[in-house]
C-alpha atoms as a PDB file:
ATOM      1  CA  UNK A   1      -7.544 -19.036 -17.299  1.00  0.00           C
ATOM      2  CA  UNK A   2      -7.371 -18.832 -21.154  1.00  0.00           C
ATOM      3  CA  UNK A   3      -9.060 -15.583 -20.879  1.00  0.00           C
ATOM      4  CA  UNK A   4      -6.148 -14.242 -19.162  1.00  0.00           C
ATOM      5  CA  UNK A   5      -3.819 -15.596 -21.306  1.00  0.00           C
ATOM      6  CA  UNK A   6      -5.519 -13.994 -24.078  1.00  0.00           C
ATOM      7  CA  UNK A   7      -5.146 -10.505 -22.426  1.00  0.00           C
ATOM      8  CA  UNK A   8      -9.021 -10.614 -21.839  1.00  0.00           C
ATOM      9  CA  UNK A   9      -9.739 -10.075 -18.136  1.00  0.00           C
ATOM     10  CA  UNK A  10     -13.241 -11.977 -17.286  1.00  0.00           C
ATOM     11  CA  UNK A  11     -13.745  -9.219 -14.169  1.00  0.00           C
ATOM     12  CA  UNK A  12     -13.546  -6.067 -16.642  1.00  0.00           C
ATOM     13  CA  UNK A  13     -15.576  -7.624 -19.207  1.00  0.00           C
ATOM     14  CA  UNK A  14     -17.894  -8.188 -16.522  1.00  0.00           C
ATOM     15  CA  UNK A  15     -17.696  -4.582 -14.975  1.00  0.00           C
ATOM     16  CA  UNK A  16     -18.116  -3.601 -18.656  1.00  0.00           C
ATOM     17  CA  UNK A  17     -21.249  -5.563 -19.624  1.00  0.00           C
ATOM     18  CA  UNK A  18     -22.986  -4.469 -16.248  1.00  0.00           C
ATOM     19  CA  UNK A  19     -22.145  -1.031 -16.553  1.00  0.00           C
ATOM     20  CA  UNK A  20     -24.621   1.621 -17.152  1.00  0.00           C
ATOM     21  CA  UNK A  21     -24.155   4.202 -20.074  1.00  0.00           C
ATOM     22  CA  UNK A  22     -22.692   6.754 -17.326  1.00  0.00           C
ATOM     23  CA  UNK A  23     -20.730   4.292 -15.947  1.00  0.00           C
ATOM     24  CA  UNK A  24     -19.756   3.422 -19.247  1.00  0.00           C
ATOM     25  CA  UNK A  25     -18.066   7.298 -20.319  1.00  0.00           C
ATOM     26  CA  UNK A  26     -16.447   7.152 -16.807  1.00  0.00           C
ATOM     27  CA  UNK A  27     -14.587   3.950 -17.317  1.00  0.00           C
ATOM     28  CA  UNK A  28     -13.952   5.524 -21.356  1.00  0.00           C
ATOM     29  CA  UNK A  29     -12.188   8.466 -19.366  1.00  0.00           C
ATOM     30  CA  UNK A  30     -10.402   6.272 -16.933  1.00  0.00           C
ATOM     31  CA  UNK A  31      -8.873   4.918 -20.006  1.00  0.00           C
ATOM     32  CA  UNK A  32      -7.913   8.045 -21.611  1.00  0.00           C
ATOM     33  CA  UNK A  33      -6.653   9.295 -18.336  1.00  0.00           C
ATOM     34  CA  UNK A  34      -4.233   5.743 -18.105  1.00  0.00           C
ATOM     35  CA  UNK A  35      -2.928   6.131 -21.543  1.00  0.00           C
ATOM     36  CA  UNK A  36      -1.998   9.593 -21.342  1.00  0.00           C
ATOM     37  CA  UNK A  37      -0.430   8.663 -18.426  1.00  0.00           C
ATOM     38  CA  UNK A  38       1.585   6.540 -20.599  1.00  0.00           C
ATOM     39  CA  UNK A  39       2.215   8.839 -23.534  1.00  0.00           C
ATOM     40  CA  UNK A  40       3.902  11.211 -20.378  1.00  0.00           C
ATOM     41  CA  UNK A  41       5.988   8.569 -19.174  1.00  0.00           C
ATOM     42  CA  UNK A  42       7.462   7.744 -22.816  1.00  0.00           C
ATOM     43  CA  UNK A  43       8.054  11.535 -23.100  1.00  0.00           C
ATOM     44  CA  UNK A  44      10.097  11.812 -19.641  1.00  0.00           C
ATOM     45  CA  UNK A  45      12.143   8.905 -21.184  1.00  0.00           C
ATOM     46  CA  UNK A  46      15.605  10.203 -22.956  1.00  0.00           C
ATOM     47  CA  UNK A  47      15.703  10.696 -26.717  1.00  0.00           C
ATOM     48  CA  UNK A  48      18.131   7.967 -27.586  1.00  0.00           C
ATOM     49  CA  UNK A  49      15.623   5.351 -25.291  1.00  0.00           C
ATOM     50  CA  UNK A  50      13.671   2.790 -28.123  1.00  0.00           C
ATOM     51  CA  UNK A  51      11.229   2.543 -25.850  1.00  0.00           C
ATOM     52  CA  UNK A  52      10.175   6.284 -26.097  1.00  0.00           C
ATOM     53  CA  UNK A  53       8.305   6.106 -29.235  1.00  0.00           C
ATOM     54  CA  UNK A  54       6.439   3.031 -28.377  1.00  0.00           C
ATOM     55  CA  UNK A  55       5.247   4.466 -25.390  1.00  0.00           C
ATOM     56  CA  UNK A  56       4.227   7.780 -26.727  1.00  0.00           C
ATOM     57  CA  UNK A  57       2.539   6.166 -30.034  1.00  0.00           C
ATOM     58  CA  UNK A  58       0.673   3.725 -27.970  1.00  0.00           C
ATOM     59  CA  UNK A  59      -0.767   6.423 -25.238  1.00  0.00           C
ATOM     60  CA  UNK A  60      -1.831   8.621 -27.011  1.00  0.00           C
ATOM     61  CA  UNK A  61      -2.916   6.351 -30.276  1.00  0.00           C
ATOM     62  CA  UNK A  62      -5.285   4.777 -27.434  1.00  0.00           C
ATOM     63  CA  UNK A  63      -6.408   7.754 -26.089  1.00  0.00           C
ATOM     64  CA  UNK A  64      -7.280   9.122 -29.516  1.00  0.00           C
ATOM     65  CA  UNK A  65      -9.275   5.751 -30.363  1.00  0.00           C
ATOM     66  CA  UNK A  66     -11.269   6.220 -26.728  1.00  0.00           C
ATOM     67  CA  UNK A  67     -11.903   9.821 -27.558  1.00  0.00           C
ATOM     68  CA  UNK A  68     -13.131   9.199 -31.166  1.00  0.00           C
ATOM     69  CA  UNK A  69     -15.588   6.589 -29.504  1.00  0.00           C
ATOM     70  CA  UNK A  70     -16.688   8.687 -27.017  1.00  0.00           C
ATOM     71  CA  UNK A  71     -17.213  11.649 -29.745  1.00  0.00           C
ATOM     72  CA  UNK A  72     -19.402   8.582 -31.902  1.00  0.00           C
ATOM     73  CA  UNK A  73     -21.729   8.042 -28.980  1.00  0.00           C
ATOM     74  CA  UNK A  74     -23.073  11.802 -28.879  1.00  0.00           C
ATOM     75  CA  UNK A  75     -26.425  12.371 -29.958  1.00  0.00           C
ATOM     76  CA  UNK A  76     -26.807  15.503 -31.038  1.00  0.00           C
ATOM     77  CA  UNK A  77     -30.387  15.559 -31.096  1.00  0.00           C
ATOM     78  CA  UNK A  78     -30.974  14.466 -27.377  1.00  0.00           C
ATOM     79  CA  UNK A  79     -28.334  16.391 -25.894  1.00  0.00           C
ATOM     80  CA  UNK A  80     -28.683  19.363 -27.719  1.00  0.00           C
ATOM     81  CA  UNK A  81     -25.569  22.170 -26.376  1.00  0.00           C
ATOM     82  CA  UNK A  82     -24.507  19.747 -24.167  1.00  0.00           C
ATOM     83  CA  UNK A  83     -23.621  17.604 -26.972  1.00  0.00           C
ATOM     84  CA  UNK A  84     -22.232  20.254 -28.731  1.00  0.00           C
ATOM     85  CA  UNK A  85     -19.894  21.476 -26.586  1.00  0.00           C
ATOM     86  CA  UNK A  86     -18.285  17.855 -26.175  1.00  0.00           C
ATOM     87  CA  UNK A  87     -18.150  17.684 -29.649  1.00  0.00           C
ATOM     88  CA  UNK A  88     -15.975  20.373 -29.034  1.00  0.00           C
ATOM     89  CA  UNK A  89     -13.656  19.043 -26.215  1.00  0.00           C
ATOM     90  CA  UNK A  90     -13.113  15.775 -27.695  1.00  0.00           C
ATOM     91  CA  UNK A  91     -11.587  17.514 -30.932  1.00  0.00           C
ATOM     92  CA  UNK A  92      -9.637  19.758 -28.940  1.00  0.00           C
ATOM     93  CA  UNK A  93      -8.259  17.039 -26.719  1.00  0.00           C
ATOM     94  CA  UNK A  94      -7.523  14.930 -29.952  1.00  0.00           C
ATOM     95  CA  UNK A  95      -5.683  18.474 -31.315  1.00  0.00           C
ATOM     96  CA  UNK A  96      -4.052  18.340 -28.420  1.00  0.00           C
ATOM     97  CA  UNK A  97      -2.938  14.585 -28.670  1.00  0.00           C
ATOM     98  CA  UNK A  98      -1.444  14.688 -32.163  1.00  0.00           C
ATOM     99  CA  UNK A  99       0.395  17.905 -31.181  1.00  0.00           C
ATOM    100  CA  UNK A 100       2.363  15.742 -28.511  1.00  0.00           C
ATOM    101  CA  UNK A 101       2.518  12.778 -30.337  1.00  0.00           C
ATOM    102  CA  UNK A 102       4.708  14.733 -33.019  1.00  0.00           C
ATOM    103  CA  UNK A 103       6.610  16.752 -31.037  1.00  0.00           C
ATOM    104  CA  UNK A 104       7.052  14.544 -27.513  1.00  0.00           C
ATOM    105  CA  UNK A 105       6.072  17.385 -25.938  1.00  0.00           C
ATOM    106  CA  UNK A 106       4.421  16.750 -22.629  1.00  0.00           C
ATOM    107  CA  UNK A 107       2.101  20.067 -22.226  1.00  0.00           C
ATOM    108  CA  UNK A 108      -0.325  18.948 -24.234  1.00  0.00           C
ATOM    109  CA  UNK A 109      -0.435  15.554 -22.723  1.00  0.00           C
ATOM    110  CA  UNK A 110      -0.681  17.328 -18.966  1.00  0.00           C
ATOM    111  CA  UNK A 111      -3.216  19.812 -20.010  1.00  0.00           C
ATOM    112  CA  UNK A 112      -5.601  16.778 -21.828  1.00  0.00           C
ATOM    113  CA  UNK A 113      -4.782  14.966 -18.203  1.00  0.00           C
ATOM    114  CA  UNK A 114      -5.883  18.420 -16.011  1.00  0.00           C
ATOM    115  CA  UNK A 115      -9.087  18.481 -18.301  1.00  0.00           C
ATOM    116  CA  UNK A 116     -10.226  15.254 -18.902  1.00  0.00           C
ATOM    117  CA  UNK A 117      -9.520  14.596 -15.222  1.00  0.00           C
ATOM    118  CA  UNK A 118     -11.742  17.420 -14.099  1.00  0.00           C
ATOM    119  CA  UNK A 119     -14.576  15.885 -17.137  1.00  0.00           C
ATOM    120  CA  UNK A 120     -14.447  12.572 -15.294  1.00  0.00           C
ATOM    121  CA  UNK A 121     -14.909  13.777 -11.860  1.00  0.00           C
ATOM    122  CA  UNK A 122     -17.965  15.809 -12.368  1.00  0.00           C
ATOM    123  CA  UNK A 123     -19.571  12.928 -14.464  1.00  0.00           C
ATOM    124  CA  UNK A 124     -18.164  10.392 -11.405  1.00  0.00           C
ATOM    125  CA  UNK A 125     -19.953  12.903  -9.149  1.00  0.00           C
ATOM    126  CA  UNK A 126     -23.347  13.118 -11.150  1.00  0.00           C
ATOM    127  CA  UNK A 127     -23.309   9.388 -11.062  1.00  0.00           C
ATOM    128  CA  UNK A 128     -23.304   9.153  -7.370  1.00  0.00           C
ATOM    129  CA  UNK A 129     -25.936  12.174  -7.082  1.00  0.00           C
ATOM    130  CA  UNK A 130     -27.995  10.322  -9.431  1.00  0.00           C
ATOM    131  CA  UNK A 131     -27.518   7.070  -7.154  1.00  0.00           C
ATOM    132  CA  UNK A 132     -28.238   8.919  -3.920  1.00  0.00           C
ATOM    133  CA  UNK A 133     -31.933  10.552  -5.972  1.00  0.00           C
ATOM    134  CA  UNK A 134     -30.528  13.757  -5.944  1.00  0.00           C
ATOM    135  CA  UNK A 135     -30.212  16.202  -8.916  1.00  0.00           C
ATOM    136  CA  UNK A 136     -27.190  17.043 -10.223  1.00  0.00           C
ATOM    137  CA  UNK A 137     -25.731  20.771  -9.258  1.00  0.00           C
END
């Protein structure tokens, strides 16, 4: 139980550790889809509300640090375009961040949701082509 108390949760580092390196970028944009989530609530919250800020700061600082790990793990070499074009998509979704976190502006924050959420399904659904031995469409 001190792992809990510690904000360490035994069954995610578990799901983590087992995880395979698709699994991996799926959970990475679960997260980014959860703190954006976040950033949007602080931004529906009124002007005056303290918690506003922390909320907005936090999502989307989070969802920057997941994106900027997720842009480290690239390789360029092996995945050519592919790569490329990520490289891409994570800057523009970080763009996209910072422009909300500055102006608590919630477009940004529901257009990096829309696109990252459509990013994570068709990885989710390679996954379970892959696990099923077919290839990917």
């Amino acid at each position: 139980m001190v792992a809990f108390r510690n904000g360490i949760n035994p069954y995610k580092t578990a799901a983590v550790m087992t995880a395979s390196p698709g699994q991996l970028v799926v959970m990475m944009y679960d997260g980014v889809l959860k703190f954006v989530s976040i950033a949007r609530a602080g931004c529906a919250l009124p002007e005056g509300d303290p918690e506003r800020l922390k909320m907005v700061q936090n999502g989307v600082g989070r969802s920057l640090a997941i994106i900027d790990e997720l842009r480290s793990t690239l390789d360029k070499e092996k995945g050519g375009e592919y790569a490329e074009n990520l490289e891409r998509l994570y800057d523009y979704y970080s763009r996209r961040l910072l422009k909300a976190q500055v102006s608590f502006d919630d477009a940004p924050l529901a257009e990096v949701e829309k696109l990252v959420g459509t990013l994570r399904d068709g990885w989710a659904q390679m996954l379970v082509a892959q696990a099923q031995g077919q290839s990917p469409t």
